[in-house]
N, C-alpha and C. Protein backbone atom coordinates (compact mmCIF):
# COMPACT_ATOMS: atom_id res chain seq x y z
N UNK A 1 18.22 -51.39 -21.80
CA UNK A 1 16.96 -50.70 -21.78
C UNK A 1 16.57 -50.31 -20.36
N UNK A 2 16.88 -51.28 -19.40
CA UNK A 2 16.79 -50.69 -18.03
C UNK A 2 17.56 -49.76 -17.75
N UNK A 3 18.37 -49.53 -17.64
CA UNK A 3 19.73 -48.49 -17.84
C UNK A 3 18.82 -47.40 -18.48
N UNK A 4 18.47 -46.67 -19.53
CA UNK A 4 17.75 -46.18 -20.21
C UNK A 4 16.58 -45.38 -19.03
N UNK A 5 16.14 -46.51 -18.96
CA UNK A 5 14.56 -46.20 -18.28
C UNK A 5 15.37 -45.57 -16.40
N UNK A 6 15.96 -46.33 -16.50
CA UNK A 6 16.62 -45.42 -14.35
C UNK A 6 16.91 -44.30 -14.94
N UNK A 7 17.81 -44.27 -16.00
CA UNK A 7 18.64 -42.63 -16.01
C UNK A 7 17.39 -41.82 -16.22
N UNK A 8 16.77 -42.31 -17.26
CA UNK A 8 15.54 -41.45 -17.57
C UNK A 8 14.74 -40.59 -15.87
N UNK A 9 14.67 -41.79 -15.20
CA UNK A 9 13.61 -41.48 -14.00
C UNK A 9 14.41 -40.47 -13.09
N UNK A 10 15.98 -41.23 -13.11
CA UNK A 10 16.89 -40.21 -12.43
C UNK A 10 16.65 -38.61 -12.51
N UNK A 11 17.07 -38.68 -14.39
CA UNK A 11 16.65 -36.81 -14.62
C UNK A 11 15.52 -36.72 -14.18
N UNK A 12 14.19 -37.38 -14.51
CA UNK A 12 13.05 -36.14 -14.01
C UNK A 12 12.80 -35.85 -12.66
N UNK A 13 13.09 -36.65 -11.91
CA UNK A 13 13.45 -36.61 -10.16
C UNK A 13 14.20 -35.69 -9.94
N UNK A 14 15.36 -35.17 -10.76
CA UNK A 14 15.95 -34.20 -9.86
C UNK A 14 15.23 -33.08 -10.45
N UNK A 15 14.70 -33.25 -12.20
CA UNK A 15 14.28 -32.21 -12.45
C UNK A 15 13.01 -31.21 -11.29
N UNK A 16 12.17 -32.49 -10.79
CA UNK A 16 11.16 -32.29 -9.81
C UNK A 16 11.48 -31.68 -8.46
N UNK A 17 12.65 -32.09 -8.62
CA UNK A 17 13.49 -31.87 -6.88
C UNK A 17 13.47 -30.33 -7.04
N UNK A 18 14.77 -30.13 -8.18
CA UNK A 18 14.95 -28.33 -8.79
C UNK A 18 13.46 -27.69 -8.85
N UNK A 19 12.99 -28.02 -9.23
CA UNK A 19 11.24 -27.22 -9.21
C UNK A 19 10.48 -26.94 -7.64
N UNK A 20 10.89 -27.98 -7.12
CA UNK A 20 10.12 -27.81 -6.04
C UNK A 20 11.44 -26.99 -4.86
N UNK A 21 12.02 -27.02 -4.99
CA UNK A 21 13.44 -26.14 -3.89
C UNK A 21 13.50 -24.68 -4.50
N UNK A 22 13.07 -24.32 -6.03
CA UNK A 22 12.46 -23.23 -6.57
C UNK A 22 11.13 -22.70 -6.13
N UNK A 23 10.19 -23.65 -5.95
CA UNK A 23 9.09 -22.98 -5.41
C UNK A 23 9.22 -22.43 -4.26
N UNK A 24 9.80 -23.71 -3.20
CA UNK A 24 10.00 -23.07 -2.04
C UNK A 24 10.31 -22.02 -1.36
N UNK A 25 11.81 -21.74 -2.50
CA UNK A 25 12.69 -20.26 -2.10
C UNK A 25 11.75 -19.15 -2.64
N UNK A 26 10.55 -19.33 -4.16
CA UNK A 26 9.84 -18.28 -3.85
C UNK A 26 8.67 -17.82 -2.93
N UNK A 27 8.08 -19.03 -1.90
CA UNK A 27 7.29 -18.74 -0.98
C UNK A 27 8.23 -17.81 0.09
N UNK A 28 9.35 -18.52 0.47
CA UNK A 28 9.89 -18.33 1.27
C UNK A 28 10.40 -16.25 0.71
N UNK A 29 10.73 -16.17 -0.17
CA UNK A 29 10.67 -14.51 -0.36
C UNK A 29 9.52 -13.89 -0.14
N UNK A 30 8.71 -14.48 -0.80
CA UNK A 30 6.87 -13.79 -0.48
C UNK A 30 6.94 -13.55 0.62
N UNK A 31 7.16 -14.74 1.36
CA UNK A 31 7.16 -14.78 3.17
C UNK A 31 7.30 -13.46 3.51
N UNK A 32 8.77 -13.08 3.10
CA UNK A 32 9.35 -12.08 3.52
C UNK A 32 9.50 -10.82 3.33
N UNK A 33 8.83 -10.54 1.94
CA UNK A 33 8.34 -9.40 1.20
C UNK A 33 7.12 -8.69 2.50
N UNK A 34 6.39 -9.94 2.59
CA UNK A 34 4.94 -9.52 3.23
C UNK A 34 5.31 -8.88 4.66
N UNK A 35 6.47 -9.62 5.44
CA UNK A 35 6.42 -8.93 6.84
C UNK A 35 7.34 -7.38 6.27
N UNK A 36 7.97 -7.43 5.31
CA UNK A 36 8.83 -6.09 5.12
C UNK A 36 7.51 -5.19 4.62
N UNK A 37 6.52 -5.61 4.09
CA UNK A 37 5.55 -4.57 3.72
C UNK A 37 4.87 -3.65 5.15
N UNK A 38 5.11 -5.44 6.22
CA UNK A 38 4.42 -4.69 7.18
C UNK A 38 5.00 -3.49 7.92
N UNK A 39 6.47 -3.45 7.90
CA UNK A 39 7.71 -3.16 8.34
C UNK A 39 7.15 -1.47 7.89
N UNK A 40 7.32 -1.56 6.16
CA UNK A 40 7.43 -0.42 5.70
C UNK A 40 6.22 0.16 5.92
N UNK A 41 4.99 -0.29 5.98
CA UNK A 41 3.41 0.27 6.61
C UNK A 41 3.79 0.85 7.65
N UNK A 42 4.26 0.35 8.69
CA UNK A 42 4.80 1.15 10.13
C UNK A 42 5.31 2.42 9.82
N UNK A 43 6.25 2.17 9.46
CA UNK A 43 7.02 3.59 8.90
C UNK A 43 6.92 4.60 8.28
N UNK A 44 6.04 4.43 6.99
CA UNK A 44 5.37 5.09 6.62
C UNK A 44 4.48 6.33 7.36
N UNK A 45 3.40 4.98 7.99
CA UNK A 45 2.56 5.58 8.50
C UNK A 45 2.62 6.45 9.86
N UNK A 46 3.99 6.46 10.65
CA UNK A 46 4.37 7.04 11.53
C UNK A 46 4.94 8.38 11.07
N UNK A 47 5.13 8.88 9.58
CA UNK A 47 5.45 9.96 9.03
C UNK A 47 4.46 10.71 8.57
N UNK A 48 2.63 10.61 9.10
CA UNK A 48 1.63 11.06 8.07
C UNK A 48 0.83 11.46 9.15
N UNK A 49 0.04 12.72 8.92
CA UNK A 49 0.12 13.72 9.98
C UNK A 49 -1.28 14.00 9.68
N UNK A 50 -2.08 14.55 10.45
CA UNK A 50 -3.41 15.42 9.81
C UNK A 50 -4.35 14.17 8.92
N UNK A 51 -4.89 14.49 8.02
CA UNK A 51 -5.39 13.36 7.02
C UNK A 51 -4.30 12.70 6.65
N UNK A 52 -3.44 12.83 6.48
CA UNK A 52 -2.76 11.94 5.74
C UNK A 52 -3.04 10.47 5.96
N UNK A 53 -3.36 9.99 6.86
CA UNK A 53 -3.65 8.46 7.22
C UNK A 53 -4.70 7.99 6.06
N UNK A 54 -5.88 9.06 6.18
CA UNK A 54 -7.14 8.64 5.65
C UNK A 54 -6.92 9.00 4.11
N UNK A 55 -5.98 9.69 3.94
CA UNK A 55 -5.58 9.83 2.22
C UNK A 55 -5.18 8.50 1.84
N UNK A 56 -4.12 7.84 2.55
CA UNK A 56 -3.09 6.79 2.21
C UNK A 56 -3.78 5.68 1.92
N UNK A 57 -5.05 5.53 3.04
CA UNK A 57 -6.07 4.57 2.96
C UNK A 57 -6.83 4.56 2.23
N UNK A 58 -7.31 5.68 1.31
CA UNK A 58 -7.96 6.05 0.41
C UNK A 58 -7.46 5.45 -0.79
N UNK A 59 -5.91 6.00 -1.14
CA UNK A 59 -5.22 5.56 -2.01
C UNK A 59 -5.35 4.08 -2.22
N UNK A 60 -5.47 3.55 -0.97
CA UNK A 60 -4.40 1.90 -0.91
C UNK A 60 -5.88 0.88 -1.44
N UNK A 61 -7.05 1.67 -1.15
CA UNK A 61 -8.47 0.77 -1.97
C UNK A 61 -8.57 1.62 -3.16
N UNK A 62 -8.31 2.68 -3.67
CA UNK A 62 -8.43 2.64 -4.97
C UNK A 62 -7.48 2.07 -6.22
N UNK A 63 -5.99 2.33 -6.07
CA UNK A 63 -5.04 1.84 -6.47
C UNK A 63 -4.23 1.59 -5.57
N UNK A 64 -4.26 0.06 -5.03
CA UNK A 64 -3.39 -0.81 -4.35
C UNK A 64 -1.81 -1.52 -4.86
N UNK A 65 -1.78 -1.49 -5.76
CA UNK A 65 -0.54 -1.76 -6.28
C UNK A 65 0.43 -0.22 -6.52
N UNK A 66 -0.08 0.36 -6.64
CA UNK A 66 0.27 2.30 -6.87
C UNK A 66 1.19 2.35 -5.86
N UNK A 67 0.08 2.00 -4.61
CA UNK A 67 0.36 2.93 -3.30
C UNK A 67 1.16 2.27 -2.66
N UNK A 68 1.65 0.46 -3.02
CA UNK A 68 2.66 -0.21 -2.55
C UNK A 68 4.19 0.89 -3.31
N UNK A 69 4.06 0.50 -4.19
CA UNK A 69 5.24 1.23 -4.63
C UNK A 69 5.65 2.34 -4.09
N UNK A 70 4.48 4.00 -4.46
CA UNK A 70 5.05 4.81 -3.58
C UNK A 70 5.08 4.66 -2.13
N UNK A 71 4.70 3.90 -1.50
CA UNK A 71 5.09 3.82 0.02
C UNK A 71 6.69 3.08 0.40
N UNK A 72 7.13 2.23 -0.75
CA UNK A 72 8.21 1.77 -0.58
C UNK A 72 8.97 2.69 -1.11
N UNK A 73 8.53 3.90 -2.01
CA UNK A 73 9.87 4.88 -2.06
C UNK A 73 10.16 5.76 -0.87
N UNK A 74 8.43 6.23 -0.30
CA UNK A 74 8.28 6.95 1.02
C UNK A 74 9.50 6.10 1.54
N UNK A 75 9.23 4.76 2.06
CA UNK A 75 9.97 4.26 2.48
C UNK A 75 11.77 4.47 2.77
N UNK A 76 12.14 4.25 1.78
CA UNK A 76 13.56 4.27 1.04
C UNK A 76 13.93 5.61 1.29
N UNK A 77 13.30 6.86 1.32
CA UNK A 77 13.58 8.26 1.56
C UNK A 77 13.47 8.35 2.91
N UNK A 78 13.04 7.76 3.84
CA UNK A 78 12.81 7.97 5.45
C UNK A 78 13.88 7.18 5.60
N UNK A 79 13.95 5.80 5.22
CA UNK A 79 14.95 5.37 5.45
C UNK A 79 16.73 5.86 5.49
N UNK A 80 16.60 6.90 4.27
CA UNK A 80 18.16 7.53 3.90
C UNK A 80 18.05 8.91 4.39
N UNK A 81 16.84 9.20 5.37
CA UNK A 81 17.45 10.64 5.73
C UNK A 81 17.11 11.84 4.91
N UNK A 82 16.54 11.22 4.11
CA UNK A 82 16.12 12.42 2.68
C UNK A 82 15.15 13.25 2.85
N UNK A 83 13.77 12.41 3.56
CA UNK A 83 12.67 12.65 4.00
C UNK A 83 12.68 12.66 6.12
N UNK A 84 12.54 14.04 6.26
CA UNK A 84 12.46 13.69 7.56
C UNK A 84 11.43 15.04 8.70
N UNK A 85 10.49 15.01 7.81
CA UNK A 85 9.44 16.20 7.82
C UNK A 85 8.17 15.11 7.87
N UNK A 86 7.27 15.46 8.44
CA UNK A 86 6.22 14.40 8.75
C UNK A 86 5.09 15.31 7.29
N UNK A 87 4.43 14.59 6.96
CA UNK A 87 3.71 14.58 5.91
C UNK A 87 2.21 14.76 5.81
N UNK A 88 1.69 16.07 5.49
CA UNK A 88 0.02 15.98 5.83
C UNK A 88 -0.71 15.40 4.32
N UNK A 89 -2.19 15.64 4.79
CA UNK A 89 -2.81 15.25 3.97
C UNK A 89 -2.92 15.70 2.46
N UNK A 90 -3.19 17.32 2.63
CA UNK A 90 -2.53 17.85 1.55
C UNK A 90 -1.46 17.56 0.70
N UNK A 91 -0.26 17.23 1.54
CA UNK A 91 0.93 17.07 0.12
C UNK A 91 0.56 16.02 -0.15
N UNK A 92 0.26 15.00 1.14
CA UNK A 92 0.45 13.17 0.36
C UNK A 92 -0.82 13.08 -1.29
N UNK A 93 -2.09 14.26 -0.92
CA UNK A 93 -2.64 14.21 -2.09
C UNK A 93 -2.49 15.00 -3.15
N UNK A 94 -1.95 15.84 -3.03
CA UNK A 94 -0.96 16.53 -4.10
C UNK A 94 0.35 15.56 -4.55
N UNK A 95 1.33 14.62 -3.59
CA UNK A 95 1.84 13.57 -4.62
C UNK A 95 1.08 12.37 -5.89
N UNK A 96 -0.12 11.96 -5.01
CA UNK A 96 -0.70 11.05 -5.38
C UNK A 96 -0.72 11.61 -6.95
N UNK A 97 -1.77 13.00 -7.01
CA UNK A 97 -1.97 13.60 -8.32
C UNK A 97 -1.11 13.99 -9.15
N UNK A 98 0.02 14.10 -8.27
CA UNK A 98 1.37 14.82 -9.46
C UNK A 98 1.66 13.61 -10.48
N UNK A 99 1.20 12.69 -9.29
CA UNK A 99 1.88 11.20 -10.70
C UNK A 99 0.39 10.52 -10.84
N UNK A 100 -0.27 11.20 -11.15
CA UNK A 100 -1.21 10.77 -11.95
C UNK A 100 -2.30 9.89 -11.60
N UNK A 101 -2.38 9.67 -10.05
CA UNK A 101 -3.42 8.70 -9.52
C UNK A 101 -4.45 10.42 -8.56
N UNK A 102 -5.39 9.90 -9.45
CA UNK A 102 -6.59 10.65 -8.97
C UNK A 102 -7.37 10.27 -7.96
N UNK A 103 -7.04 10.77 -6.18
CA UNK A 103 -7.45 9.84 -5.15
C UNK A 103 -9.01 10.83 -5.03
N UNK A 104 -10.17 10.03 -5.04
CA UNK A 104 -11.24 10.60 -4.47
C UNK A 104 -11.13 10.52 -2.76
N UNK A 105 -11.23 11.67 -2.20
CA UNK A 105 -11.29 11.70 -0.64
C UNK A 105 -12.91 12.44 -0.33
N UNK A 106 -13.70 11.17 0.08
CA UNK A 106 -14.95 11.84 0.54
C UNK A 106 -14.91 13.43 2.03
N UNK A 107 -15.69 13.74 1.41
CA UNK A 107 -15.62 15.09 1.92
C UNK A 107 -17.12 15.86 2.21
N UNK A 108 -16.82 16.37 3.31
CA UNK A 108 -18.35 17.11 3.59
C UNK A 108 -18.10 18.56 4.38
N UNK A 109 -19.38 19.24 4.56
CA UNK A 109 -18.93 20.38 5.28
C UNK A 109 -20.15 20.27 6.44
N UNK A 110 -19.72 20.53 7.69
CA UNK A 110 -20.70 20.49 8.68
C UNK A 110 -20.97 21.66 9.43
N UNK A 111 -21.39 22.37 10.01
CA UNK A 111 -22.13 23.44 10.77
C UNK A 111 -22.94 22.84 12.18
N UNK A 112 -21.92 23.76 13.28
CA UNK A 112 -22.76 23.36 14.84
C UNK A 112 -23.71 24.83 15.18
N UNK A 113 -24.56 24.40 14.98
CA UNK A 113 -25.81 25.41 15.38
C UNK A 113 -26.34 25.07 16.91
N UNK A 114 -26.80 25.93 17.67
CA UNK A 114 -27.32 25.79 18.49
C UNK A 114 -26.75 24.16 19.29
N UNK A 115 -25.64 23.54 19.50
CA UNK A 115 -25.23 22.32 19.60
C UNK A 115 -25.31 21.28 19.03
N UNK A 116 -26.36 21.47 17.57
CA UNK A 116 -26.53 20.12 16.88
C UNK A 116 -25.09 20.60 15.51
N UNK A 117 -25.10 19.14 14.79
CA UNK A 117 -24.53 19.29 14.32
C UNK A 117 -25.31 18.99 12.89
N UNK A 118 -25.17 20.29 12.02
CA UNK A 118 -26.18 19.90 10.62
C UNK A 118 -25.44 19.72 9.31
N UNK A 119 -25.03 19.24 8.82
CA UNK A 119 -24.45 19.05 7.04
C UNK A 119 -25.19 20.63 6.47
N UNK A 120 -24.45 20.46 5.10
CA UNK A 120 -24.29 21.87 4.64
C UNK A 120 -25.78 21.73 3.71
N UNK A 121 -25.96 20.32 3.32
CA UNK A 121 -27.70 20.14 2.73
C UNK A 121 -28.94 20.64 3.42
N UNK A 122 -28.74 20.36 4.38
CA UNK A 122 -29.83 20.69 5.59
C UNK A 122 -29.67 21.95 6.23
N UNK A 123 -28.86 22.91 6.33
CA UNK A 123 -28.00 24.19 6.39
C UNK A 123 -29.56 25.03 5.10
N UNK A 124 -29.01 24.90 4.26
CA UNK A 124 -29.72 25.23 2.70
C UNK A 124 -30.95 24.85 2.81
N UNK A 125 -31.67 23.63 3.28
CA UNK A 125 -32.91 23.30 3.12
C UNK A 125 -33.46 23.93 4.03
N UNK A 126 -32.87 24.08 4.82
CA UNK A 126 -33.66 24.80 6.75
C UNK A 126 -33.53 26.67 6.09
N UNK A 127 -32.65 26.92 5.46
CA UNK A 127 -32.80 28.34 4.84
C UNK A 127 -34.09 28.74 3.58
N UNK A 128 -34.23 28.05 3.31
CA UNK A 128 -35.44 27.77 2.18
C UNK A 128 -36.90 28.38 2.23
């Protein structure tokens, strides 16, 4: 019965051991996912021209999981040479929409009069 009861303790010990050398190796990928995200953020973002920055950023708080993905294809295409044209704001939001993520990009129109600078509301209200 002692016999019994060690082997017993034996398996779940290693079973515990295997679980925890599993967890590890998946922190340890996370680890490494996260600095390659940072990797691919660099890169990316060294290909985005005009708005494009403030599109991408736009994208990345409205759909954040979206914009991981297409940035890791951006990615993968800069990487192979495929892509090697820097990228404005326009197309990056014309991709966004082609596949179906609808990026709101706040937007205004301004007017310098006489050196001030007036929004297009106050433009209209001062015409009134």
């Amino acid at each position: 019965m002692d016999e019994e009861l060690e082997k017993i303790k034996k398996q779940k010990l290693e079973k515990y051991y295997k679980y925890f050398e599993l967890k590890k190796k998946e922190e340890e990928k996370a680890k490494e996912q996260k600095v390659d995200m940072t990797k691919i953020n660099n890169v990316v973002y060294s290909f985005l021209t005009e708005r494009a920055p403030e599109v991408m950023k736009a994208a990345e708080k409205q759909y954040p999981s979206e914009t991981n993905y297409i940035k890791l294809g951006l990615y993968k295409m800069i990487a192979s040479g495929q892509l090697n044209e820097k990228i404005d704001g326009g197309t990056l939001l014309a991709l966004f929409r082609s596949l179906g993520l609808d990026i709101y990009i706040e937007t205004s129109v301004k007017f310098v009069e006489h050196g001030k600078v007036k929004s297009l509301a106050d433009k209209l209200s001062e015409e009134q």
